[in-house]
Structure formats: structure tokens, C-alpha cells
C-alpha atoms as a PDB file:
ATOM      1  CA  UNK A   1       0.000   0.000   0.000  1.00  0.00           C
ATOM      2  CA  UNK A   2       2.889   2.201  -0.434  1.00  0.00           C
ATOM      3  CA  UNK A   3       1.052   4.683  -3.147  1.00  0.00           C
ATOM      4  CA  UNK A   4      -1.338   7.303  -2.801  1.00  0.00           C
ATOM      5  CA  UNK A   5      -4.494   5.938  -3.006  1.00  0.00           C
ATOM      6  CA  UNK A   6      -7.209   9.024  -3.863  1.00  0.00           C
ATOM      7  CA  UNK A   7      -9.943   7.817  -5.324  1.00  0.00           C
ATOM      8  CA  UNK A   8     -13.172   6.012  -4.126  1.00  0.00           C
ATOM      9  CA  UNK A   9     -12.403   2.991  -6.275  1.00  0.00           C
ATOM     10  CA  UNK A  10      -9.049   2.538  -4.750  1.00  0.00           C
ATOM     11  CA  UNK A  11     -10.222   3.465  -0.943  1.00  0.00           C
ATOM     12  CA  UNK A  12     -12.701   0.641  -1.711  1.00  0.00           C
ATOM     13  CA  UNK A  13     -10.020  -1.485  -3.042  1.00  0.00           C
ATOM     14  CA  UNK A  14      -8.094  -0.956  -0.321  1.00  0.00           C
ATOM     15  CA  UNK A  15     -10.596  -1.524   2.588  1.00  0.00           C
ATOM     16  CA  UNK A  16     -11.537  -5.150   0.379  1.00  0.00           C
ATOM     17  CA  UNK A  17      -7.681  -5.785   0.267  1.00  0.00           C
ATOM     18  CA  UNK A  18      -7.662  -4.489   4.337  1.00  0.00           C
ATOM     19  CA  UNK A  19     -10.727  -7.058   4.893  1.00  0.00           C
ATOM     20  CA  UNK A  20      -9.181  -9.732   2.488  1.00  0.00           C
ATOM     21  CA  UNK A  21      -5.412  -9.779   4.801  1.00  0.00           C
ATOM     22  CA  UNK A  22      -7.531  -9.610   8.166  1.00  0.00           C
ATOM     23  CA  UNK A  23     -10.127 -12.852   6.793  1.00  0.00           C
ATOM     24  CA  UNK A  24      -7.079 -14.802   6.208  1.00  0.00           C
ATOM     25  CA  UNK A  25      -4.963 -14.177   8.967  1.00  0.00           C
ATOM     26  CA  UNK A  26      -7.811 -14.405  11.493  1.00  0.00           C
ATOM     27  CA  UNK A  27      -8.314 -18.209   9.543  1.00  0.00           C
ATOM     28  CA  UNK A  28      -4.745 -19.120  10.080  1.00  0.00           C
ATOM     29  CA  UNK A  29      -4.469 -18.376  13.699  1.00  0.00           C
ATOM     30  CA  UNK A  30      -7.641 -20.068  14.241  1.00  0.00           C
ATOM     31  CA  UNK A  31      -6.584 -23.293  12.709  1.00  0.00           C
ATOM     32  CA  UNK A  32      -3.341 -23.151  14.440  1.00  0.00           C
ATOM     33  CA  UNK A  33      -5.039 -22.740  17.530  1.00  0.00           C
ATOM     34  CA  UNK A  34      -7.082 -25.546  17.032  1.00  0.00           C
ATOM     35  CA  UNK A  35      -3.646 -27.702  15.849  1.00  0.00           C
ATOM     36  CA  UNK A  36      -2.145 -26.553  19.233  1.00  0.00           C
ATOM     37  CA  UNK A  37      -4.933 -27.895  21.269  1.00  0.00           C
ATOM     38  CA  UNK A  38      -5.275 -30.976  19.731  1.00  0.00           C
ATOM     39  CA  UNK A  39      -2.018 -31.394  20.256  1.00  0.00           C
ATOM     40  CA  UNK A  40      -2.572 -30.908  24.506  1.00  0.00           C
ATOM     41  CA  UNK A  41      -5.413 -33.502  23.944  1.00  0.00           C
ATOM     42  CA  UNK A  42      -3.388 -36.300  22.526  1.00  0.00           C
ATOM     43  CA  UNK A  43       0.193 -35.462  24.648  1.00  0.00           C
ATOM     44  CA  UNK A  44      -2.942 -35.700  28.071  1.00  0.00           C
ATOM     45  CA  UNK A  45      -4.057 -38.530  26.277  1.00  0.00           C
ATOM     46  CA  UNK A  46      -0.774 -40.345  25.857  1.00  0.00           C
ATOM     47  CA  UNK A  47       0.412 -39.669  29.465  1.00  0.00           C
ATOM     48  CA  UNK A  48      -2.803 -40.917  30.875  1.00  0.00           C
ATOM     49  CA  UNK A  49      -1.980 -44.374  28.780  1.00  0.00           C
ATOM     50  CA  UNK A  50       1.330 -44.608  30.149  1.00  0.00           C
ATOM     51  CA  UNK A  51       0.496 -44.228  33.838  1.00  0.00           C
ATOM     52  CA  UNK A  52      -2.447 -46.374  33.818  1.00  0.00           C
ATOM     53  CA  UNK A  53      -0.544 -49.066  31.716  1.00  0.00           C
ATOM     54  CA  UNK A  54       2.729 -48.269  33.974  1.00  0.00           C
ATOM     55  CA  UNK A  55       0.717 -48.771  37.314  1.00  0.00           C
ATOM     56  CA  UNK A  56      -0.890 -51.617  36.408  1.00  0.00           C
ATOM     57  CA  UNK A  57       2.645 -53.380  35.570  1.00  0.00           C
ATOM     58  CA  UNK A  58       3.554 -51.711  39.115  1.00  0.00           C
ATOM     59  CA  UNK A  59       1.375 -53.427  41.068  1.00  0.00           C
ATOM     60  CA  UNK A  60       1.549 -56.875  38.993  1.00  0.00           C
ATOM     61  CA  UNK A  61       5.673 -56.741  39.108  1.00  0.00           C
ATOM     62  CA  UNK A  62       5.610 -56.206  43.306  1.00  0.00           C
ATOM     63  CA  UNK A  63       2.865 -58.634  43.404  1.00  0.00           C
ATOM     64  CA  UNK A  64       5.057 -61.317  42.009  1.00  0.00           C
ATOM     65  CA  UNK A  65       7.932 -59.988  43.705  1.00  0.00           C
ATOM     66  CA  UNK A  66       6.394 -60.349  47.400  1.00  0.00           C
ATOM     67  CA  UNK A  67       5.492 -64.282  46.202  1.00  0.00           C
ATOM     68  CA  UNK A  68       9.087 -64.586  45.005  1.00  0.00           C
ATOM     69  CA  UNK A  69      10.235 -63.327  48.364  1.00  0.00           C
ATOM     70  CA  UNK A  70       7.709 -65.600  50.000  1.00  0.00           C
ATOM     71  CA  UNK A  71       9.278 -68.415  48.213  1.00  0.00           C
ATOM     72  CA  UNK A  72      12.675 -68.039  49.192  1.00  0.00           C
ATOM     73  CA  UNK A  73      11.772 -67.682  52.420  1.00  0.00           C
ATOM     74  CA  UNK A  74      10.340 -70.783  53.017  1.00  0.00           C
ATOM     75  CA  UNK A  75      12.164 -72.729  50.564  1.00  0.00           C
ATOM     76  CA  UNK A  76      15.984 -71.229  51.457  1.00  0.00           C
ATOM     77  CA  UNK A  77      16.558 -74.509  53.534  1.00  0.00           C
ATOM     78  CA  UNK A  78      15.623 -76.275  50.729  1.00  0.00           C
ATOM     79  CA  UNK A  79      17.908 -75.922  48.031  1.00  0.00           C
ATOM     80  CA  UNK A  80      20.740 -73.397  46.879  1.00  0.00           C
ATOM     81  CA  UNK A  81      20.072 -73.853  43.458  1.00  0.00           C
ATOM     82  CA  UNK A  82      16.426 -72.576  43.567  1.00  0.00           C
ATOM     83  CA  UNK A  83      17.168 -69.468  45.721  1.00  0.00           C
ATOM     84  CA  UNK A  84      19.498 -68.281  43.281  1.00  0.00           C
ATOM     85  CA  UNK A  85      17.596 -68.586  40.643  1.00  0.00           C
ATOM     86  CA  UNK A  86      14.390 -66.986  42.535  1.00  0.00           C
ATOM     87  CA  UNK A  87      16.934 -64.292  43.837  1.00  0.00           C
ATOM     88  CA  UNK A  88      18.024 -64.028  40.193  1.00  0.00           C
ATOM     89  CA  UNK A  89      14.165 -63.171  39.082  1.00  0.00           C
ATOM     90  CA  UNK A  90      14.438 -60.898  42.099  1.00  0.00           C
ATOM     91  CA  UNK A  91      16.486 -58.602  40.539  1.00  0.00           C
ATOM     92  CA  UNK A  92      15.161 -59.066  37.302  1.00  0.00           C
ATOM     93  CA  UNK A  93      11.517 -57.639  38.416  1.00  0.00           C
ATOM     94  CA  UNK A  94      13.525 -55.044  40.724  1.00  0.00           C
ATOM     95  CA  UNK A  95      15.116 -53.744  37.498  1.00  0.00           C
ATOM     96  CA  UNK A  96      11.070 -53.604  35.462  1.00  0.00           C
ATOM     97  CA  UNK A  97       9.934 -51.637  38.554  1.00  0.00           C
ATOM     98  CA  UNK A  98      12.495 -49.118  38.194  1.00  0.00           C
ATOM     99  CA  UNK A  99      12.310 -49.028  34.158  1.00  0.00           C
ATOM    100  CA  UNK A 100       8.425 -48.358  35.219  1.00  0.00           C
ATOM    101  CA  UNK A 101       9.187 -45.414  38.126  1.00  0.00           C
ATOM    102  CA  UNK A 102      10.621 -43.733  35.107  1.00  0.00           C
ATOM    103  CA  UNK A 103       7.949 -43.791  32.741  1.00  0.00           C
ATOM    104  CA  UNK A 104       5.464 -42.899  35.084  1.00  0.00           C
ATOM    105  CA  UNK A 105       7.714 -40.295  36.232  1.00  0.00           C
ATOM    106  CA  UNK A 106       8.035 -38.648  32.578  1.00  0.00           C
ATOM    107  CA  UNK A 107       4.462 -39.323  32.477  1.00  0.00           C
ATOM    108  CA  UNK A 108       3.658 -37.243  35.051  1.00  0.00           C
ATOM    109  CA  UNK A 109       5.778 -34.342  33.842  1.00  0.00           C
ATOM    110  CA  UNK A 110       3.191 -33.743  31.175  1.00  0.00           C
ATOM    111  CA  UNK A 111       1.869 -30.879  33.280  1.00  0.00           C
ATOM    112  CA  UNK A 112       4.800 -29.020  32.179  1.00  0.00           C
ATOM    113  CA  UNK A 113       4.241 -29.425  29.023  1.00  0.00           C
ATOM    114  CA  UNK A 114       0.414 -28.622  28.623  1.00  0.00           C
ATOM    115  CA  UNK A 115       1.424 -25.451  30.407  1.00  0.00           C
ATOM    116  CA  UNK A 116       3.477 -24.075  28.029  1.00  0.00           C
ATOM    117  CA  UNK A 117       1.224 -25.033  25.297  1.00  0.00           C
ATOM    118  CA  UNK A 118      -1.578 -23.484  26.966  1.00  0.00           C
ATOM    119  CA  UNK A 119       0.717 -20.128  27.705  1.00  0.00           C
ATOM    120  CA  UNK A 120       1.608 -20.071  23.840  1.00  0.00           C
ATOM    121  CA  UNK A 121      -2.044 -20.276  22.794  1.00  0.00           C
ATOM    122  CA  UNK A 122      -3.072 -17.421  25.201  1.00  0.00           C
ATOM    123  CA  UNK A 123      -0.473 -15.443  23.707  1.00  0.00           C
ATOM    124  CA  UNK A 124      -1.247 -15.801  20.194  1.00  0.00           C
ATOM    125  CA  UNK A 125      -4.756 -14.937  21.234  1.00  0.00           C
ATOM    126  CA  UNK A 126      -3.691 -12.152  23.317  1.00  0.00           C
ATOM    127  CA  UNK A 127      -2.013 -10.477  20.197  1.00  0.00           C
ATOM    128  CA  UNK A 128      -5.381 -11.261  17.819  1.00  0.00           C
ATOM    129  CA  UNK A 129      -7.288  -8.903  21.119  1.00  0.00           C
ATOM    130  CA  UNK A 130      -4.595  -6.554  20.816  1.00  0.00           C
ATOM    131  CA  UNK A 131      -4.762  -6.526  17.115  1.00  0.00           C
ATOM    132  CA  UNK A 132      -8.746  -6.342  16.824  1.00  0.00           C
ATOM    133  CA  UNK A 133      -8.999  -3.335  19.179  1.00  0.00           C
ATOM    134  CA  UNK A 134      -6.546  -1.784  17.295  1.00  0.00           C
ATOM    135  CA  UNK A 135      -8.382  -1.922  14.061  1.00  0.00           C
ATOM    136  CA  UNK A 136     -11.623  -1.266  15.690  1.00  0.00           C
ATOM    137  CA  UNK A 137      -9.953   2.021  16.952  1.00  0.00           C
ATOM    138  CA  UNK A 138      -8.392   2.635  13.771  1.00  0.00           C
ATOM    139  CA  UNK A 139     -11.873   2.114  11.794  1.00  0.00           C
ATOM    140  CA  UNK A 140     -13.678   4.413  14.664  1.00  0.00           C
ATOM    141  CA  UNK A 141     -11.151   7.416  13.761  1.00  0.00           C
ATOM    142  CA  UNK A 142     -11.557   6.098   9.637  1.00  0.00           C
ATOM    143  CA  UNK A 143     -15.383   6.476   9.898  1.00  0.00           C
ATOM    144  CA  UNK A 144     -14.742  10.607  11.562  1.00  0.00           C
ATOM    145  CA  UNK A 145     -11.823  10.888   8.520  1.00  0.00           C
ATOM    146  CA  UNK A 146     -14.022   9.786   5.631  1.00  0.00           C
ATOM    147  CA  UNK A 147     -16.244  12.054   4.620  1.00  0.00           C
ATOM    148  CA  UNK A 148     -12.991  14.652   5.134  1.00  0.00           C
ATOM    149  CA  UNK A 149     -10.263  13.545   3.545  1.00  0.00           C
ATOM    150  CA  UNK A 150      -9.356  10.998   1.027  1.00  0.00           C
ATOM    151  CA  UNK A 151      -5.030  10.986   1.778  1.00  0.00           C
ATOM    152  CA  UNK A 152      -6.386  10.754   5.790  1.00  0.00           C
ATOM    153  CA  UNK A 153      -8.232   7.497   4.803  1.00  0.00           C
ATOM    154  CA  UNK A 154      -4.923   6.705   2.840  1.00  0.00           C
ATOM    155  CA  UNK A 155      -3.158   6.252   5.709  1.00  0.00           C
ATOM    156  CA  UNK A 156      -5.359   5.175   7.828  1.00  0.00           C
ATOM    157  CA  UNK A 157      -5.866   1.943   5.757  1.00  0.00           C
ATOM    158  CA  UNK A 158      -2.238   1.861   5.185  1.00  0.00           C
ATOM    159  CA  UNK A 159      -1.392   1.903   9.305  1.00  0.00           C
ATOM    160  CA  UNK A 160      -3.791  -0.682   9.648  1.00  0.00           C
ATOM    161  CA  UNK A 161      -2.037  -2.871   6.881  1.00  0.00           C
ATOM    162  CA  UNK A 162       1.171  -2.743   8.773  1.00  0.00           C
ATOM    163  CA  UNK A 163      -0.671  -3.206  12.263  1.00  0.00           C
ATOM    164  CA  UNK A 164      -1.986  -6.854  10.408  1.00  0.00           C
ATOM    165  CA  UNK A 165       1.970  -7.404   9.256  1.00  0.00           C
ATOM    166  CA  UNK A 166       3.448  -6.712  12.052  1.00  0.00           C
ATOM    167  CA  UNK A 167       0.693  -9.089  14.227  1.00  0.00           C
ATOM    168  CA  UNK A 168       1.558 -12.031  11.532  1.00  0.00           C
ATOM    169  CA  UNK A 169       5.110 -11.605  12.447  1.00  0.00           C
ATOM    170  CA  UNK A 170       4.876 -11.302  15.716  1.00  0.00           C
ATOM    171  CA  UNK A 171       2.307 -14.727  15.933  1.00  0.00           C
ATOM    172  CA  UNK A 172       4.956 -15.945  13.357  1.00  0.00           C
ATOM    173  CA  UNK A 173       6.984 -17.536  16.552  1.00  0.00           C
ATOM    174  CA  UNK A 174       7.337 -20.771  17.061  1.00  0.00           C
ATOM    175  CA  UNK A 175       5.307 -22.838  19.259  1.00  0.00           C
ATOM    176  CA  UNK A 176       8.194 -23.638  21.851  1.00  0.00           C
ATOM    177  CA  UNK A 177       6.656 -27.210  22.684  1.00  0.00           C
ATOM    178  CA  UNK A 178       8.047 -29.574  19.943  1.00  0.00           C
ATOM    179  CA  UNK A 179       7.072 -32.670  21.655  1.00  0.00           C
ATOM    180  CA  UNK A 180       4.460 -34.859  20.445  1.00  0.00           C
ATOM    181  CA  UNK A 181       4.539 -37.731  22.517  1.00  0.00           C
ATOM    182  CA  UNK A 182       5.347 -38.743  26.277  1.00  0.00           C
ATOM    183  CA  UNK A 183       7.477 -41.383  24.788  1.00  0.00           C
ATOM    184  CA  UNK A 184      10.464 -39.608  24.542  1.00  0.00           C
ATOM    185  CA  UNK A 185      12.528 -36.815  26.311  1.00  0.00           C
ATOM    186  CA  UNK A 186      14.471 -37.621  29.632  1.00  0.00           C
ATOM    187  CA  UNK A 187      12.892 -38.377  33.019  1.00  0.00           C
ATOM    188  CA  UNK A 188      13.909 -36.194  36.232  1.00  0.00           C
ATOM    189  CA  UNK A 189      12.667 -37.021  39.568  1.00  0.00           C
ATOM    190  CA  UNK A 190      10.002 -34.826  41.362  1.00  0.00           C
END
């Protein structure tokens, strides 16, 4: 919109071309918005698999471990041979109950995750607010300037051309959440 624009047929052009940039931006942030939360549905989704799943191979693993234990105990008399190799199984299920802390444990760190998603979302909506209320009080002062001055209207349209750029750059930023599963990324304890 860099040239003067003077007559009707070109104000009107412009305000179609104003309306045309605003339609399509508006459509873009909405389906990204909509990406972003489906995206916090499935990563929920996936970490309330894992803990289910994860408990339930909890609670099976210590139950056989406590009948292993009861074993041994009542067998150790009995014969070397068998309580090392129940000892052996021991260990074995020790090591699947730890491999399962973890995953539950990176599982539950999902929180963190749907929070910044969530915080990202707000924000791109925050700067669609900021950018409606801008044009509305650009269109207010447009509807005064109208009847008055064609080059006014101009510019008007033109500042509210480069309010709609610079809110497409600015929702331009990546989303900083590039995770799309809880099956991956390290696991810290709480």
C-alpha cells in the first residue's frame, strides 16, 4: 500500500484488500489454535496411557515380587540352586519396577508441558485482542476521517495494513513445545 491511493475505487479497493489480509490471517491463527490444542489432547491422552498401563505393571511386578520373596523364604533350607535362581528373578523384576518409576515419572511431567502449550495459545490470542482493538480504533477514527479527507483514509488503511503485518510476524513464533509424545525426552525425579 505504499502509493497514494485518492480515489473512491481505490479506498474501496483498499478496505476489500484491508478485509481480504484480516479474513485470512484471522483463519490461520484459528486453525493453528485448534492444531495446538489438539495437540494438549493427545500429549494428556498419551500420558494418561502410560500411567495407567505403567501402574498396572507396578502393582503386577511387586505382586510377584512379594510371592518370590515368600518363596525363598520358606524354601531357602531347601535348596541353593532354587534361591538363586528366585533371587536371580528378584532382581530381574527389581530392574522392570524401576524401568516403570521412570515412565510414570516422565508421564507425570506432562503438566509441564500442557502449560506451556496453553501459555503459547493465550499469547497468540492475546495479540489477535490486541490486534482487533486496534483496528476497531483505527476504523472508529476512519469512519470521523471519511467524509474529510481521502489521503487521511490513505493512511489510515495503510497503518492498519502494517498493524496486520506486524501481528503475523509477531504470531509468526514458534510454538516452543516440539514434543508430540510422552514417549520420549528424559525423566527427572520430582
Amino acid at each position: 500500500m505504499g502509493k497514494e491511493i485518492t480515489g473512491s475505487s481505490e479506498l474501496r479497493d483498499a478496505v476489500h484488500s484491508l478485509a481480504e489480509d484480516l479474513n485470512q490471517l484471522v483463519s490461520r491463527e484459528h486453525q493453528i489454535l485448534q492444531d495446538e490444542l489438539g495437540q494438549v489432547s493427545t500429549l494428556v491422552g498419551d500420558a494418561i496411557k502410560t500411567l495407567v498401563e505403567s501402574f498396572n505393571n507396578l502393582s503386577r511386578q511387586v505382586a510377584e515380587q512379594e510371592n518370590l520373596v515368600q518363596l525363598i523364604v520358606t524354601e531357602v533350607l531347601d535348596s541353593n540352586d532354587l534361591e538363586v535362581e528366585q533371587l536371580a528373578r528378584i532382581s530381574a523384576l527389581s530392574q522392570q519396577i524401576k524401568h516403570n518409576v521412570v515412565t510414570v515419572t516422565r508421564s507425570l511431567q506432562f503438566d509441564d508441558i500442557v502449560q506451556q502449550l496453553v501459555t503459547h495459545s493465550h499469547h497468540r490470542t492475546e495479540k489477535m485482542e490486541e490486534l482487533f482493538a486496534g483496528l476497531f480504533e483505527k476504523l472508529s477514527e476512519l469512519k470521523v476521517a471519511e467524509s474529510q479527507d481521502a489521503i487521511l483514509v490513505a493512511e489510515y488503511l495503510e497503518a492498519m495494513q502494517k498493524e496486520i503485518i506486524r501481528c503475523r510476524v509477531a504470531l509468526g513464533k514458534a510454538n516452543p513445545v516440539k514434543q508430540t509424545s510422552m514417549g520420549a525426552g528424559k525423566a527427572e525425579f520430582f
